[in-house]
Protein backbone atom coordinates (compact mmCIF):
# COMPACT_ATOMS: atom_id res chain seq x y z
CA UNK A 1 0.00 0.00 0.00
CA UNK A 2 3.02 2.57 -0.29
CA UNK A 3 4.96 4.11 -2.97
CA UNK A 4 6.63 1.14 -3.52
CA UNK A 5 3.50 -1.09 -3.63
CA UNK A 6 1.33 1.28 -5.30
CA UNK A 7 3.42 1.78 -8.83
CA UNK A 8 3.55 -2.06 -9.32
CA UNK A 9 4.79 -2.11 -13.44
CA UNK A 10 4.54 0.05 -15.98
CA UNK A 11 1.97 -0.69 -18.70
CA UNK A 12 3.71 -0.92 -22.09
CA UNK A 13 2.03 2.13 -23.19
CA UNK A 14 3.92 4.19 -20.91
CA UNK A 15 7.10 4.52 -22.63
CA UNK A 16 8.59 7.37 -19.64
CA UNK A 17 9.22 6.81 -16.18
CA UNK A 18 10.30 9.56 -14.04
CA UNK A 19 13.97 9.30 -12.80
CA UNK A 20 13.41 8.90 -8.46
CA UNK A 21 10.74 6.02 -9.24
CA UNK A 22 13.25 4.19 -11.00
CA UNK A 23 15.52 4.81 -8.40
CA UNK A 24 13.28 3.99 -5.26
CA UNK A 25 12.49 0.49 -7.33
CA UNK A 26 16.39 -0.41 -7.75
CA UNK A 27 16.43 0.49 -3.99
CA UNK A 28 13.99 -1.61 -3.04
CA UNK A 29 15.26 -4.38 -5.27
CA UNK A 30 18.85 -3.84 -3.52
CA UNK A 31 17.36 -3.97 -0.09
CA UNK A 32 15.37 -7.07 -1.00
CA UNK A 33 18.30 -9.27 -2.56
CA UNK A 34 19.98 -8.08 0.39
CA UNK A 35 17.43 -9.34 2.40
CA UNK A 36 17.24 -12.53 0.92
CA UNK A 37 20.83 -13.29 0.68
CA UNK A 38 20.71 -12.96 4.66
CA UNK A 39 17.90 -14.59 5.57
CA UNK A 40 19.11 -17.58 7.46
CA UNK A 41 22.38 -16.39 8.32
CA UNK A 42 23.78 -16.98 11.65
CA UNK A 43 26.21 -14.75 13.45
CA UNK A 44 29.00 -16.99 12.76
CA UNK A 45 27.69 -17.07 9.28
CA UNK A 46 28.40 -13.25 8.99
CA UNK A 47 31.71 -13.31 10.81
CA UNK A 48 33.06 -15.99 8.56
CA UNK A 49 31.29 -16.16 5.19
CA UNK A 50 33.49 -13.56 2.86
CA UNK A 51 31.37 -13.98 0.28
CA UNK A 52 28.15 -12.93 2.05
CA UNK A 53 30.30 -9.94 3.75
CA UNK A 54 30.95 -9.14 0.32
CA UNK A 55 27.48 -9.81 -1.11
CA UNK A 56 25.98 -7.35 1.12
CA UNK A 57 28.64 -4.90 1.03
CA UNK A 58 27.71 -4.66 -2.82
CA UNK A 59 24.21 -4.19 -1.90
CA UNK A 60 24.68 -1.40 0.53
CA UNK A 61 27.09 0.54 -1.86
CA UNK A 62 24.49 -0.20 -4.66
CA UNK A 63 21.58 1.51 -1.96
CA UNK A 64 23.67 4.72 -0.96
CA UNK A 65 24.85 5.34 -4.41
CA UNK A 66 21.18 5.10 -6.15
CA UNK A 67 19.75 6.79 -2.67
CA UNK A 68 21.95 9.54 -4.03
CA UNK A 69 20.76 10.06 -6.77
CA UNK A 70 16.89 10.60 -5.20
CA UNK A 71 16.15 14.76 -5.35
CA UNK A 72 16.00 16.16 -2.12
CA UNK A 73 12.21 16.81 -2.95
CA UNK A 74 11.97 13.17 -3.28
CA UNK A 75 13.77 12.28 0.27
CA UNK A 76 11.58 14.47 2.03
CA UNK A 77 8.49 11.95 1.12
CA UNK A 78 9.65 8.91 3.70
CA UNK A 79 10.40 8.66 7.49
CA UNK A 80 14.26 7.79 6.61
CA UNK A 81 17.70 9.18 7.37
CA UNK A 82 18.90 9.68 3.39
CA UNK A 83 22.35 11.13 4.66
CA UNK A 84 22.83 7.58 6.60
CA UNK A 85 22.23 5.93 3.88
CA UNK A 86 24.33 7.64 1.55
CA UNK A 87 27.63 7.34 3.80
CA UNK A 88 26.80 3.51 3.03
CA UNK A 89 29.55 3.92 0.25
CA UNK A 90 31.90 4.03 2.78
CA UNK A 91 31.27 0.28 2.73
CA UNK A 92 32.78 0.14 -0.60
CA UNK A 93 35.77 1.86 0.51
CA UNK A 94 36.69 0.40 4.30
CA UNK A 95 36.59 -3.08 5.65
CA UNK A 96 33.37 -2.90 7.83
CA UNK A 97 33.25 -5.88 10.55
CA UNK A 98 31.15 -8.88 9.95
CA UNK A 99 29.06 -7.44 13.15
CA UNK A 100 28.26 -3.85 11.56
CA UNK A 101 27.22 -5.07 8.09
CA UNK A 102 24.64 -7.54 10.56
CA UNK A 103 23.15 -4.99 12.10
CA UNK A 104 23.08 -3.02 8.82
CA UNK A 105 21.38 -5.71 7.08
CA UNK A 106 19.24 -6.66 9.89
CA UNK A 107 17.57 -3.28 11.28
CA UNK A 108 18.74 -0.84 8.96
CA UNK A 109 18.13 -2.06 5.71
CA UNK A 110 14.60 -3.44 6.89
CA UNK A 111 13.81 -0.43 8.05
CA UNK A 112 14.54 1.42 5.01
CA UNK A 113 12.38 -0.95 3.04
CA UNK A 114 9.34 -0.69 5.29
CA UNK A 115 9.35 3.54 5.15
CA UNK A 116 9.68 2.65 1.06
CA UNK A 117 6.53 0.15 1.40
């Protein structure tokens, strides 16, 4: 029933889509893969698994670099801290600990995807 919910696909008519709703669809599809990739992971599954570390490291640059994209007029639509989100790149950039990108994944990114919903 949200912005996310409510667009559901584009009728082949349409041939435009504005700009932020492609970019609040490719970050909901981010936060969902994300989600999915993490679903039955253990904390010992984060701390050791490189390839999930990395898997959702992708995913949160892939978030803060489209959430950067979203006009300001845009942001000011959902309940969510868009500067947060955007120092996600960091992620890209610095080793973040196995325990960090679990709470990221866990609270943050579910959060983010329920103010989108």
């Amino acid at each position: 029933t949200g912005m996310l919910a409510n667009r559901g696909h584009v009728q082949h008519h349409a041939s435009v889509r504005c700009e932020p709703c492609d970019c609040l669809d490719k970050i909901g599809a981010f936060c969902r893969l994300l989600l999915d990739r993490v679903q039955d992971a253990t904390p010992s599954v984060y701390a050791f698994d490189q390839i999930l570390q990395d898997s959702i490291t992708l995913q949160l640059v892939l978030i803060a670099e489209t959430a950067a994209m979203l006009p300001p007029r845009v942001q000011t639509l959902f309940a969510v801290d868009w500067e947060k989100i955007v120092r996600w790149r960091e992620a890209g950039v610095r080793k973040w600990d196995a325990s960090v990108l679990r709470e990221l994944a866990e609270n943050d990114v579910r959060a983010l995807i329920k103010a989108l919903e």
